[in-house]
PDB file of N, CA and C in Angstrom:
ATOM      1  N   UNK A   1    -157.011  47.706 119.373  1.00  0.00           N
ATOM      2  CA  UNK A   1    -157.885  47.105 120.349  1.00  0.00           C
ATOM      3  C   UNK A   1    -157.632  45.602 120.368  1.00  0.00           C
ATOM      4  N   UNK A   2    -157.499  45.167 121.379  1.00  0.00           N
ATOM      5  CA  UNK A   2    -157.260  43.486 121.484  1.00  0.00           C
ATOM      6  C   UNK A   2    -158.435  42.969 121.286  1.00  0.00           C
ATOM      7  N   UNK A   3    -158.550  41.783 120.810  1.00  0.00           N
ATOM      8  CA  UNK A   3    -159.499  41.081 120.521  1.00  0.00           C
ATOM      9  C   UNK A   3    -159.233  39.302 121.472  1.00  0.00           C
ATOM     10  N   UNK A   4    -159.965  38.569 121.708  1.00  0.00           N
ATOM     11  CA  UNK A   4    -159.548  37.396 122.578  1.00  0.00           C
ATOM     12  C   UNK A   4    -160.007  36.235 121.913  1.00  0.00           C
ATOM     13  N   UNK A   5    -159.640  34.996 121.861  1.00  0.00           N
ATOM     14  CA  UNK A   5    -160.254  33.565 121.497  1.00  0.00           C
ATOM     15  C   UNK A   5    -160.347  33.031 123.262  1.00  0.00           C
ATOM     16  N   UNK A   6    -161.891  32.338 122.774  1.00  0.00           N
ATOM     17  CA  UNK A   6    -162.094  31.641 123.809  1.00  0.00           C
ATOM     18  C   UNK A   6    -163.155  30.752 123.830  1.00  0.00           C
ATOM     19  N   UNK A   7    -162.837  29.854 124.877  1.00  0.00           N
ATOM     20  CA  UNK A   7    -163.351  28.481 124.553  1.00  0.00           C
ATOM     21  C   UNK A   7    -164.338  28.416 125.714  1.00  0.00           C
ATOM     22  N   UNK A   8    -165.529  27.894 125.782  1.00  0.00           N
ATOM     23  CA  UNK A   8    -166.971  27.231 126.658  1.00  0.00           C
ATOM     24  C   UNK A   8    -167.415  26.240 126.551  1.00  0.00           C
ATOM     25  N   UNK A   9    -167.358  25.399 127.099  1.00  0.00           N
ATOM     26  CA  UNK A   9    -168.015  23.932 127.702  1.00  0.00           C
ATOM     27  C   UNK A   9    -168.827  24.062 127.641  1.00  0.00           C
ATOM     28  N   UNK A  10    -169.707  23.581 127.111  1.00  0.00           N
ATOM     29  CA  UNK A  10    -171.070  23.059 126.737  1.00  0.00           C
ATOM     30  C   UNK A  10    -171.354  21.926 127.626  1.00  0.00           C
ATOM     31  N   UNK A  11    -172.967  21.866 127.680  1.00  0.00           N
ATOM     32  CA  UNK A  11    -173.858  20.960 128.877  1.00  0.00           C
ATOM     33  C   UNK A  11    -173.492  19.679 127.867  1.00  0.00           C
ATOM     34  N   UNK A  12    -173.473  19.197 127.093  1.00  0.00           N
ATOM     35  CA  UNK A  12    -173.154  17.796 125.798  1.00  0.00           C
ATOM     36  C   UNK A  12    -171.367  17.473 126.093  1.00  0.00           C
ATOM     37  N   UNK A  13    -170.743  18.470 127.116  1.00  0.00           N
ATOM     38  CA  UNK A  13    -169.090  18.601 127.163  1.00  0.00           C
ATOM     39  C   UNK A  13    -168.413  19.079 126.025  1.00  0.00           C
ATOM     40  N   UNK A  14    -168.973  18.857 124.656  1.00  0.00           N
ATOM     41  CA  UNK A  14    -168.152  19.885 123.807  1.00  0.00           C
ATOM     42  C   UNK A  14    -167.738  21.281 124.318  1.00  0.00           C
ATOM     43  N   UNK A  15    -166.940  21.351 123.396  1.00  0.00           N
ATOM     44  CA  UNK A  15    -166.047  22.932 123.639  1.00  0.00           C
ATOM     45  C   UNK A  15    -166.539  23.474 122.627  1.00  0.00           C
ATOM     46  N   UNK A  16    -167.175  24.527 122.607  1.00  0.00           N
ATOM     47  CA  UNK A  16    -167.064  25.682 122.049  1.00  0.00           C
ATOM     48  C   UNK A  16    -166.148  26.851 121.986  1.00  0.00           C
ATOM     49  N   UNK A  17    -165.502  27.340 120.474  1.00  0.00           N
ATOM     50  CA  UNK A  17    -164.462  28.092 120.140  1.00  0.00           C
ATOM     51  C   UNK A  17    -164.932  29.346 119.757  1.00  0.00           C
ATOM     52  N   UNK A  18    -164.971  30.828 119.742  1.00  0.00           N
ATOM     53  CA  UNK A  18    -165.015  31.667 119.615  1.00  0.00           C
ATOM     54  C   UNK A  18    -164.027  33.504 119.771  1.00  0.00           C
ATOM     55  N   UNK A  19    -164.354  34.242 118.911  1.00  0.00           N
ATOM     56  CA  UNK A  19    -163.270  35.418 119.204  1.00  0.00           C
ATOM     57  C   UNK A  19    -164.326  36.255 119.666  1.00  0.00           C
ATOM     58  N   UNK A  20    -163.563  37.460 120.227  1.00  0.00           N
ATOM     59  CA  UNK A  20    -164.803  38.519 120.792  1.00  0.00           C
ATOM     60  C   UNK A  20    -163.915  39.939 121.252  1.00  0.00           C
ATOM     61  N   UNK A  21    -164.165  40.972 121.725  1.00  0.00           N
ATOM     62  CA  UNK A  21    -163.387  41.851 121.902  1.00  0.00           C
ATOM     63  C   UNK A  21    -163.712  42.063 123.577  1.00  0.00           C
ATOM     64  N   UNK A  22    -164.898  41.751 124.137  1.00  0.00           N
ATOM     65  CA  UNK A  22    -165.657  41.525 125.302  1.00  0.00           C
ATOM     66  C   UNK A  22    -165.897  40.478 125.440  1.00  0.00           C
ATOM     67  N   UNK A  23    -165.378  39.852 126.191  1.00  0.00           N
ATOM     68  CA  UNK A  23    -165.165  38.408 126.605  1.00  0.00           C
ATOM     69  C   UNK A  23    -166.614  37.842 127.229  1.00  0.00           C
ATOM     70  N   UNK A  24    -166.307  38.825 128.207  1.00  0.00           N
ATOM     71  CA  UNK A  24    -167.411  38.109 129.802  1.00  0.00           C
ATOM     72  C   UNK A  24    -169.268  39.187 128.905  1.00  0.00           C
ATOM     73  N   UNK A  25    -169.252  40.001 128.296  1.00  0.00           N
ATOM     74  CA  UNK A  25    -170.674  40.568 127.384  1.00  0.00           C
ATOM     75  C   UNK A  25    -170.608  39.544 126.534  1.00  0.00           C
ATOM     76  N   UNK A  26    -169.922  38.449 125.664  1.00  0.00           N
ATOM     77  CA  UNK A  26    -169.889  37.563 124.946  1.00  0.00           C
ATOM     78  C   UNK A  26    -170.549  36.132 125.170  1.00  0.00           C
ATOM     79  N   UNK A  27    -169.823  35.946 126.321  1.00  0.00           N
ATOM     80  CA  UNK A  27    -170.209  34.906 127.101  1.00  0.00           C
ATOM     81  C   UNK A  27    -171.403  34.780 127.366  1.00  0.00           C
ATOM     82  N   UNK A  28    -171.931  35.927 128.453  1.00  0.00           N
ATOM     83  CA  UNK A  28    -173.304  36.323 128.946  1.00  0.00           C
ATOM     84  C   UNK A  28    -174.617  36.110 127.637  1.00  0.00           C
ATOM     85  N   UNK A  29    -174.434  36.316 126.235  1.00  0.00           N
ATOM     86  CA  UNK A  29    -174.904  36.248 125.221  1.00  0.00           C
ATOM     87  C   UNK A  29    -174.958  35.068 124.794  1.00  0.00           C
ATOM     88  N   UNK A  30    -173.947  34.094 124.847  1.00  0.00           N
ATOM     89  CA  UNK A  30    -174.186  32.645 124.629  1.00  0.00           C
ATOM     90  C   UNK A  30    -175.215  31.871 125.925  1.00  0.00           C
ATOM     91  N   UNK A  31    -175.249  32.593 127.260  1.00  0.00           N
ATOM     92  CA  UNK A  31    -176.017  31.937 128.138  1.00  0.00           C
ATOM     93  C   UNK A  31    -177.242  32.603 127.864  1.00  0.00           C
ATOM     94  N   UNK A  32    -177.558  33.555 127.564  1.00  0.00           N
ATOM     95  CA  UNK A  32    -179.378  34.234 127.394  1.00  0.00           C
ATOM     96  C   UNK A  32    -180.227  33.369 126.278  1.00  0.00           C
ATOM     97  N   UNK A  33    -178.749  32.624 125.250  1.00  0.00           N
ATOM     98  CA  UNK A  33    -179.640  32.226 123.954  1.00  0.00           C
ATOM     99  C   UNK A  33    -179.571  32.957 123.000  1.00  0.00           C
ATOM    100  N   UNK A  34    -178.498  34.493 122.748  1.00  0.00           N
ATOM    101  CA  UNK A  34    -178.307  34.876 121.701  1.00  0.00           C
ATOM    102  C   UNK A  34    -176.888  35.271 121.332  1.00  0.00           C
ATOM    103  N   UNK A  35    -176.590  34.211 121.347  1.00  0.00           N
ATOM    104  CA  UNK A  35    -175.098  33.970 120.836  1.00  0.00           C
ATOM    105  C   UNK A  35    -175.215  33.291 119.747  1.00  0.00           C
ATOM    106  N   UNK A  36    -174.237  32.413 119.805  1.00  0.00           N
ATOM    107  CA  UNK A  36    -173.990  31.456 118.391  1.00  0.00           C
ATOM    108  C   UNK A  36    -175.173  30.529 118.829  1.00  0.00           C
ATOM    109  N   UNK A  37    -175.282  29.976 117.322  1.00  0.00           N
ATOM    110  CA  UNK A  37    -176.716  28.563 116.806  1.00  0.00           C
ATOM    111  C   UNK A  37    -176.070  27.668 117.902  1.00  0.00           C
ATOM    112  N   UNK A  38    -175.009  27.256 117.715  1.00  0.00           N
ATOM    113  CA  UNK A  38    -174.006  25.969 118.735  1.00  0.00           C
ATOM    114  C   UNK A  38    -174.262  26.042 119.897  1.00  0.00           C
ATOM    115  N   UNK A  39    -174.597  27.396 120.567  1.00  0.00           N
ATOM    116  CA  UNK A  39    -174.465  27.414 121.992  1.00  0.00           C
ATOM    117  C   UNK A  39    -176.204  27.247 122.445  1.00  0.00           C
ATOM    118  N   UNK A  40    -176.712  27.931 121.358  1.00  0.00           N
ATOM    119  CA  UNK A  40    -178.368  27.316 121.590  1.00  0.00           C
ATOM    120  C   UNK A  40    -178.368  26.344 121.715  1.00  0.00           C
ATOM    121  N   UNK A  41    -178.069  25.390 120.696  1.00  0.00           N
ATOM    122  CA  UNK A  41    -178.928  24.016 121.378  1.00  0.00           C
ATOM    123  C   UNK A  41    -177.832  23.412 122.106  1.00  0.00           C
ATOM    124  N   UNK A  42    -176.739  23.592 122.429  1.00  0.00           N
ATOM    125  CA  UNK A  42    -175.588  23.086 123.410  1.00  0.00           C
ATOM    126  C   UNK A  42    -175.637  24.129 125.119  1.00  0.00           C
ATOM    127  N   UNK A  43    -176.413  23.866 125.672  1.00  0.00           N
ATOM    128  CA  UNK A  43    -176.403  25.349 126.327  1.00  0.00           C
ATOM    129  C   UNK A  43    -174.856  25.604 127.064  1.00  0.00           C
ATOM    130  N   UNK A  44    -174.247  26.274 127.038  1.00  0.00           N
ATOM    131  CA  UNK A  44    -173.152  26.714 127.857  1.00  0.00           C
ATOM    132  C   UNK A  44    -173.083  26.491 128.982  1.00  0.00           C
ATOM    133  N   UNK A  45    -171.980  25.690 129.550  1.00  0.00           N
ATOM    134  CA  UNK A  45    -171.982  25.274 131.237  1.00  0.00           C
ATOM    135  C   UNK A  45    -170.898  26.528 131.937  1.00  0.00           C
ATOM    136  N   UNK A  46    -169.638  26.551 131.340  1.00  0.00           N
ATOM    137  CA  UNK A  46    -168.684  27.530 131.764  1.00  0.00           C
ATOM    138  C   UNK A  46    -167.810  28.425 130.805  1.00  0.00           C
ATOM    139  N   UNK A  47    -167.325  29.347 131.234  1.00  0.00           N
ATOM    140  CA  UNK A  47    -166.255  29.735 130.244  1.00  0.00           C
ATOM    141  C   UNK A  47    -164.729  29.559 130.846  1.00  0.00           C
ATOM    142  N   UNK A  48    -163.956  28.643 129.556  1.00  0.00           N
ATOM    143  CA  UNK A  48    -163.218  27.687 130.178  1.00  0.00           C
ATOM    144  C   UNK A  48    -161.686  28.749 130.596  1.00  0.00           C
ATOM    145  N   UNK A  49    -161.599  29.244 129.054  1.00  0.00           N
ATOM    146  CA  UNK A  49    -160.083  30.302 129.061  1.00  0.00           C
ATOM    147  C   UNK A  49    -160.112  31.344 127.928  1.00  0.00           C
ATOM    148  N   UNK A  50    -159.776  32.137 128.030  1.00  0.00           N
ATOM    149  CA  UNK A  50    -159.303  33.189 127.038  1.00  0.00           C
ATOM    150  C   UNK A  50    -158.122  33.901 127.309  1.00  0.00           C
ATOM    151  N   UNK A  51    -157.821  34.075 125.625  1.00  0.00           N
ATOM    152  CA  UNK A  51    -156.374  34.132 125.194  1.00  0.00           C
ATOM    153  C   UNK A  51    -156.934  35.867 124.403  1.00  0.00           C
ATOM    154  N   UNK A  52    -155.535  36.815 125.153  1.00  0.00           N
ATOM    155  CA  UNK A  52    -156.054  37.463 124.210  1.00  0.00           C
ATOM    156  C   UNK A  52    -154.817  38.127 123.258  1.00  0.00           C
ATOM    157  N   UNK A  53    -155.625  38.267 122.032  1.00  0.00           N
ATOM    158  CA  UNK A  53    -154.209  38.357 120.869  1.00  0.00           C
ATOM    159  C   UNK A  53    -154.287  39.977 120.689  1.00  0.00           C
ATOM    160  N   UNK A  54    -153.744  40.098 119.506  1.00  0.00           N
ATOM    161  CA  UNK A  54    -153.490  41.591 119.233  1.00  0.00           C
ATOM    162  C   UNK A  54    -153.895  42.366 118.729  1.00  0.00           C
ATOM    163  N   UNK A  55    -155.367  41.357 117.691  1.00  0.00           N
ATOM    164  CA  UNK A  55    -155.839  42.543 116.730  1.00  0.00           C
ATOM    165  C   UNK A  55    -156.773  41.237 116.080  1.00  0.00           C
ATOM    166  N   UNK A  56    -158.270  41.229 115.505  1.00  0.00           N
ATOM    167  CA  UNK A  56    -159.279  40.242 115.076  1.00  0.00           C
ATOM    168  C   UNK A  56    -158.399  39.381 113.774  1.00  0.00           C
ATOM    169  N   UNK A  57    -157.518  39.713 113.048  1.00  0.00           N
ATOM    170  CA  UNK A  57    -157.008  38.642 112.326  1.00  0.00           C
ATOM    171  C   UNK A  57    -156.048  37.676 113.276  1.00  0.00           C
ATOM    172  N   UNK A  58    -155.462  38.176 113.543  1.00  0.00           N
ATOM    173  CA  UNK A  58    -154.767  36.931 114.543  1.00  0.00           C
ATOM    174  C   UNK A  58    -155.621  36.064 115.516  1.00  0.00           C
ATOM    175  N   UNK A  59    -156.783  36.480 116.308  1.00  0.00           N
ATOM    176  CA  UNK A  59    -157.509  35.899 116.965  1.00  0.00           C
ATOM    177  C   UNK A  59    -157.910  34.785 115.898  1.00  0.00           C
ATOM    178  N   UNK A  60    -158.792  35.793 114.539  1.00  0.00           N
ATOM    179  CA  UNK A  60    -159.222  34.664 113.863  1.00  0.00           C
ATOM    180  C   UNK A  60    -158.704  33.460 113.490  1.00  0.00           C
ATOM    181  N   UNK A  61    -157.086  33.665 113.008  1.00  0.00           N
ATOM    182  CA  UNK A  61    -156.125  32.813 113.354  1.00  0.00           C
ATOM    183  C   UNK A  61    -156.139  31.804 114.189  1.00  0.00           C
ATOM    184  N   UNK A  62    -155.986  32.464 115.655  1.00  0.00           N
ATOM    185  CA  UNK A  62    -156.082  31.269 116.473  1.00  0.00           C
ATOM    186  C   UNK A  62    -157.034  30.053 116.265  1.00  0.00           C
ATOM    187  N   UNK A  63    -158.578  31.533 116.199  1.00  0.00           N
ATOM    188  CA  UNK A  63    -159.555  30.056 116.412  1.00  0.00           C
ATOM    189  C   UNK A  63    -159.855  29.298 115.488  1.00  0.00           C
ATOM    190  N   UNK A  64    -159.188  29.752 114.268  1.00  0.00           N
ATOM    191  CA  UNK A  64    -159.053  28.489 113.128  1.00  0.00           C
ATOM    192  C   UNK A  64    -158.576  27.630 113.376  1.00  0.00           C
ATOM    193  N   UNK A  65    -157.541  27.204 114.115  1.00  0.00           N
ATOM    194  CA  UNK A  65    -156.111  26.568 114.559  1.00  0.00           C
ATOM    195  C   UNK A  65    -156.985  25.289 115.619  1.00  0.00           C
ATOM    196  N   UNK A  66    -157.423  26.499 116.667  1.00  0.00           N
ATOM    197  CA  UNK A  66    -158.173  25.922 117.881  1.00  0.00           C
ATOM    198  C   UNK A  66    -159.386  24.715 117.580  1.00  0.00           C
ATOM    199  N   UNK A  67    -159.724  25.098 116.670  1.00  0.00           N
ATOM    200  CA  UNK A  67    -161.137  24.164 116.166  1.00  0.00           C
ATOM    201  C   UNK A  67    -160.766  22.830 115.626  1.00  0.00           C
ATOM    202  N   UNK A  68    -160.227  22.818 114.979  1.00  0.00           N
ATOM    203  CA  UNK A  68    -159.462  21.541 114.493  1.00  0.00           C
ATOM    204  C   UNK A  68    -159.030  20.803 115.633  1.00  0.00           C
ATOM    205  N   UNK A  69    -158.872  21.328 116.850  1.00  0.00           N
ATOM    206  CA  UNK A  69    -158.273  20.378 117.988  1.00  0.00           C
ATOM    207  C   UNK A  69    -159.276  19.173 118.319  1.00  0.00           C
ATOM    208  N   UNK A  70    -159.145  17.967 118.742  1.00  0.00           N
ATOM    209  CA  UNK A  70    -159.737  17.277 119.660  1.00  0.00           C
ATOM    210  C   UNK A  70    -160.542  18.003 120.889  1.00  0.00           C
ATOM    211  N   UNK A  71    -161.490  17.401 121.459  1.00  0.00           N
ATOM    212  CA  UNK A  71    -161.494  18.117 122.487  1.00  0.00           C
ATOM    213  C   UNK A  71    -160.919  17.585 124.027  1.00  0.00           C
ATOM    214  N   UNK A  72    -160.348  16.552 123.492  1.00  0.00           N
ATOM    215  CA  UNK A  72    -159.328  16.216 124.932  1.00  0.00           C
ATOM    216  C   UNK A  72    -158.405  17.626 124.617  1.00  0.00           C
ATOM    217  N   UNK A  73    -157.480  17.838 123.490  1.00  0.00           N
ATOM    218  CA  UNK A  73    -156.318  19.166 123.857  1.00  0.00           C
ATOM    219  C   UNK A  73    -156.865  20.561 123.630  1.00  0.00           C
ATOM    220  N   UNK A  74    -157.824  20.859 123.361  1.00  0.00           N
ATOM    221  CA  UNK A  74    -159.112  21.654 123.692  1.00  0.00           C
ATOM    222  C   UNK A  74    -159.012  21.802 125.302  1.00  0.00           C
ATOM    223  N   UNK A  75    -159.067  20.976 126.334  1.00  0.00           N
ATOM    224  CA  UNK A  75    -158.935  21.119 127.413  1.00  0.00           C
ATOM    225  C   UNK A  75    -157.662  21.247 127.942  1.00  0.00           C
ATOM    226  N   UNK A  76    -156.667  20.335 127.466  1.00  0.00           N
ATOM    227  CA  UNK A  76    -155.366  20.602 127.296  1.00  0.00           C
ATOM    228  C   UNK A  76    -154.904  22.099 127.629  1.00  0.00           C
ATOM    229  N   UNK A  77    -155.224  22.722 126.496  1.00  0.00           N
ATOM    230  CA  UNK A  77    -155.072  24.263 126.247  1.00  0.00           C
ATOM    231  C   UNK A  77    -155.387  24.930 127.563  1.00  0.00           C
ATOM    232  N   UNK A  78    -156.875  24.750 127.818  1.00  0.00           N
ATOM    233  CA  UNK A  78    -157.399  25.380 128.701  1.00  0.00           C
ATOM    234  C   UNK A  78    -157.103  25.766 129.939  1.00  0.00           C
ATOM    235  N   UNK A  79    -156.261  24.110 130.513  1.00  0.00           N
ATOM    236  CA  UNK A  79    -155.657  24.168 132.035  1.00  0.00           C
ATOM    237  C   UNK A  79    -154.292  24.254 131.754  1.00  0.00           C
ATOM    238  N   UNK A  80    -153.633  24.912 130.556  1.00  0.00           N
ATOM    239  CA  UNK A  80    -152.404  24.958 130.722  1.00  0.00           C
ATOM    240  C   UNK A  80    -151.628  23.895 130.639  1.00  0.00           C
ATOM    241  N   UNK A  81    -152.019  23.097 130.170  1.00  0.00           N
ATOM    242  CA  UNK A  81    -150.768  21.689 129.686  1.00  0.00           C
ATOM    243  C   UNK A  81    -150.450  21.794 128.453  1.00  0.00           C
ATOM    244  N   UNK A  82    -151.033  22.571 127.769  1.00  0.00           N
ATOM    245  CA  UNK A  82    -150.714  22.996 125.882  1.00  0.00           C
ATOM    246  C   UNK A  82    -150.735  24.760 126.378  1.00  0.00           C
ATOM    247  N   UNK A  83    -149.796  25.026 125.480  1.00  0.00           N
ATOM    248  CA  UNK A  83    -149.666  26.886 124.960  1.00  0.00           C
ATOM    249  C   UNK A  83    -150.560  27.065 123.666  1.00  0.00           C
ATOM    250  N   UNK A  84    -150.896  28.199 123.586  1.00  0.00           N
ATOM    251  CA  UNK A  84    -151.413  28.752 122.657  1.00  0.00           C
ATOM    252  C   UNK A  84    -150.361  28.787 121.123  1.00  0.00           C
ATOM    253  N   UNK A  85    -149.080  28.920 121.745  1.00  0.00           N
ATOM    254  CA  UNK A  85    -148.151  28.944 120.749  1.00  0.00           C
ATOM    255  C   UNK A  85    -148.003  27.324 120.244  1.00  0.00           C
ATOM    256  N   UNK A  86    -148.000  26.417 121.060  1.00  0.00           N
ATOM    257  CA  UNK A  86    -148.350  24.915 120.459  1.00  0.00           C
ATOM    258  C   UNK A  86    -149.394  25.004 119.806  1.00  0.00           C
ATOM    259  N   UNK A  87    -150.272  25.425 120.351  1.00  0.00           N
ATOM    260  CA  UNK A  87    -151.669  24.844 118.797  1.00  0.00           C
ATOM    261  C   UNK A  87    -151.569  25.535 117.705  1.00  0.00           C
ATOM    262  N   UNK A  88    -151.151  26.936 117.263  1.00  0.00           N
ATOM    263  CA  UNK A  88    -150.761  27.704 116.037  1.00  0.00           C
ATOM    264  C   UNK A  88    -149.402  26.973 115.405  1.00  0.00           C
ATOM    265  N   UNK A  89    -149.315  27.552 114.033  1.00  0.00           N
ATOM    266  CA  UNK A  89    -148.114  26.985 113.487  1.00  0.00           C
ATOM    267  C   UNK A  89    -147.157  27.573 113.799  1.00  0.00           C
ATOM    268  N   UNK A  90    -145.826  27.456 113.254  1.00  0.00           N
ATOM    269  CA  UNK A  90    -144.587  28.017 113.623  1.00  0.00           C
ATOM    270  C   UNK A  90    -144.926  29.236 112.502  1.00  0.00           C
ATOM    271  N   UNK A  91    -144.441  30.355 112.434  1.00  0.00           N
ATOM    272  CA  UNK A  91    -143.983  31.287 111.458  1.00  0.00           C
ATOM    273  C   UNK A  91    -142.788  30.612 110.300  1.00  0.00           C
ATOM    274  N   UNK A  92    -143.393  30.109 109.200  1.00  0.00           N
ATOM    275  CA  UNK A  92    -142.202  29.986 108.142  1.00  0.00           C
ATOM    276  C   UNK A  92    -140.865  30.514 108.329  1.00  0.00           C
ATOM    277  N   UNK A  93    -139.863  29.662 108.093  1.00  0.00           N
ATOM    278  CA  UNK A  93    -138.391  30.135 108.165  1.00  0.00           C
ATOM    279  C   UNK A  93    -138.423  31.423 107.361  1.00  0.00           C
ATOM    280  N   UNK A  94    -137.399  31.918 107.583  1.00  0.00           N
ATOM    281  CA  UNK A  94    -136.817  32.949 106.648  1.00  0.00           C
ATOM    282  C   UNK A  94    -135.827  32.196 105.830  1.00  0.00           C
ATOM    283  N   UNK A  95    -136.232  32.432 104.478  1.00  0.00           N
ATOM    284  CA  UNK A  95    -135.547  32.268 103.765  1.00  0.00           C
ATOM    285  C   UNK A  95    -134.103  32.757 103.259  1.00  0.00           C
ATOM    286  N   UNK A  96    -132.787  31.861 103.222  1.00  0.00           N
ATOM    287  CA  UNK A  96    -131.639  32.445 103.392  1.00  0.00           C
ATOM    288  C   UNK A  96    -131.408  32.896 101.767  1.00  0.00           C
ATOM    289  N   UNK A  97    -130.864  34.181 101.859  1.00  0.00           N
ATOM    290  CA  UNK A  97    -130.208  34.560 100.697  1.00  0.00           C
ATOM    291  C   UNK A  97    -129.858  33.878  99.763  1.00  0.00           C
ATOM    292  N   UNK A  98    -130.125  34.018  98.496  1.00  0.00           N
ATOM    293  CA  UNK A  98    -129.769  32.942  97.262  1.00  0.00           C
ATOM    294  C   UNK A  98    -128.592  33.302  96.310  1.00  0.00           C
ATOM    295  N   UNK A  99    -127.499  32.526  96.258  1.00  0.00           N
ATOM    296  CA  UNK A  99    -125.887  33.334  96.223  1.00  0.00           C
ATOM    297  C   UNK A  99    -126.521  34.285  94.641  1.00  0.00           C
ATOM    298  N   UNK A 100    -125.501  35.087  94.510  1.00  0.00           N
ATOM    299  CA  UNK A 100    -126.024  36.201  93.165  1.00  0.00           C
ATOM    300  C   UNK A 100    -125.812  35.392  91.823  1.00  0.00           C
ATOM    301  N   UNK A 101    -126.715  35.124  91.187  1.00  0.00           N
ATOM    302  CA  UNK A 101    -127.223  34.028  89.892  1.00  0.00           C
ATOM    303  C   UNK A 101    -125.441  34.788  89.175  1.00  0.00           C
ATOM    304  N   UNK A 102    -124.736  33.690  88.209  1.00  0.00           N
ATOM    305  CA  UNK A 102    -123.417  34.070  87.367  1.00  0.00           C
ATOM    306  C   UNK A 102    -124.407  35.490  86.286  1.00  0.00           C
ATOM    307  N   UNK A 103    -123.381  35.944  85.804  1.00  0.00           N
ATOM    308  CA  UNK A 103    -124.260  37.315  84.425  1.00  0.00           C
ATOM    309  C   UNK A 103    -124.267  35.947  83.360  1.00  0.00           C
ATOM    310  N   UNK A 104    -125.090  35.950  82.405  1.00  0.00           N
ATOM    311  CA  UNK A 104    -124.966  35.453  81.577  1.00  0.00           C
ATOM    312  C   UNK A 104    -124.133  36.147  80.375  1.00  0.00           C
ATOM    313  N   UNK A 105    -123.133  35.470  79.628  1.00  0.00           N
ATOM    314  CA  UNK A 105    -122.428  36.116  78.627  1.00  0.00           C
ATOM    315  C   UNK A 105    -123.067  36.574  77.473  1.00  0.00           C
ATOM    316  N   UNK A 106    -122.955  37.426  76.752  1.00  0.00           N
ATOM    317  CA  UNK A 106    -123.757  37.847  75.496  1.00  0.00           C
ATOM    318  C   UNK A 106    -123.262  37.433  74.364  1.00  0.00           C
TER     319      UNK A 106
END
């Protein structure tokens, strides 16, 4: 089941970051007042973008990644002047083969 990160503008202009598997039932929950503490007293103006990944650890991923942003590239992201693959890290190299250690003599 896909799971999505996604970000909401708040009435204060902060961005709010979140994952969800139902995006737009998610959303709707941050505007009634029973969503996240953040979106209570920030009330939600829009929902800006969602990204959706492949499975709740990678989302969580993202929105670890995502939060740490400014919220100028927070918006960035949003209208498409940053990728999703820019704000995550690269995947570690692969490490190249290490020539076969000499035998030691006995």
């Amino acid at each position: 089941m896909p799971w999505f990160v996604y970000l909401i503008e708040c009435a204060d202009r902060s961005i709010y970051t979140g994952i969800a598997t139902d995006v737009e039932a998610r959303y709707h929950k941050h505007l009634n007042g029973t969503g996240a503490r953040y979106t209570r007293l920030r009330k939600p103006v829009c929902l800006l973008v969602a990204f959706e990944r492949a499975d709740r650890a990678s989302a969580s991923r993202a929105e670890y990644w995502i939060k740490r942003l400014p919220a100028r590239e927070k918006r960035a992201l949003a209208t498409g002047q940053r990728t999703l693959d820019s704000v995550l890290p690269t995947p570690a190299e692969p490490v190249p083969d290490e020539p076969a250690k000499a035998r030691r003599k006995r």
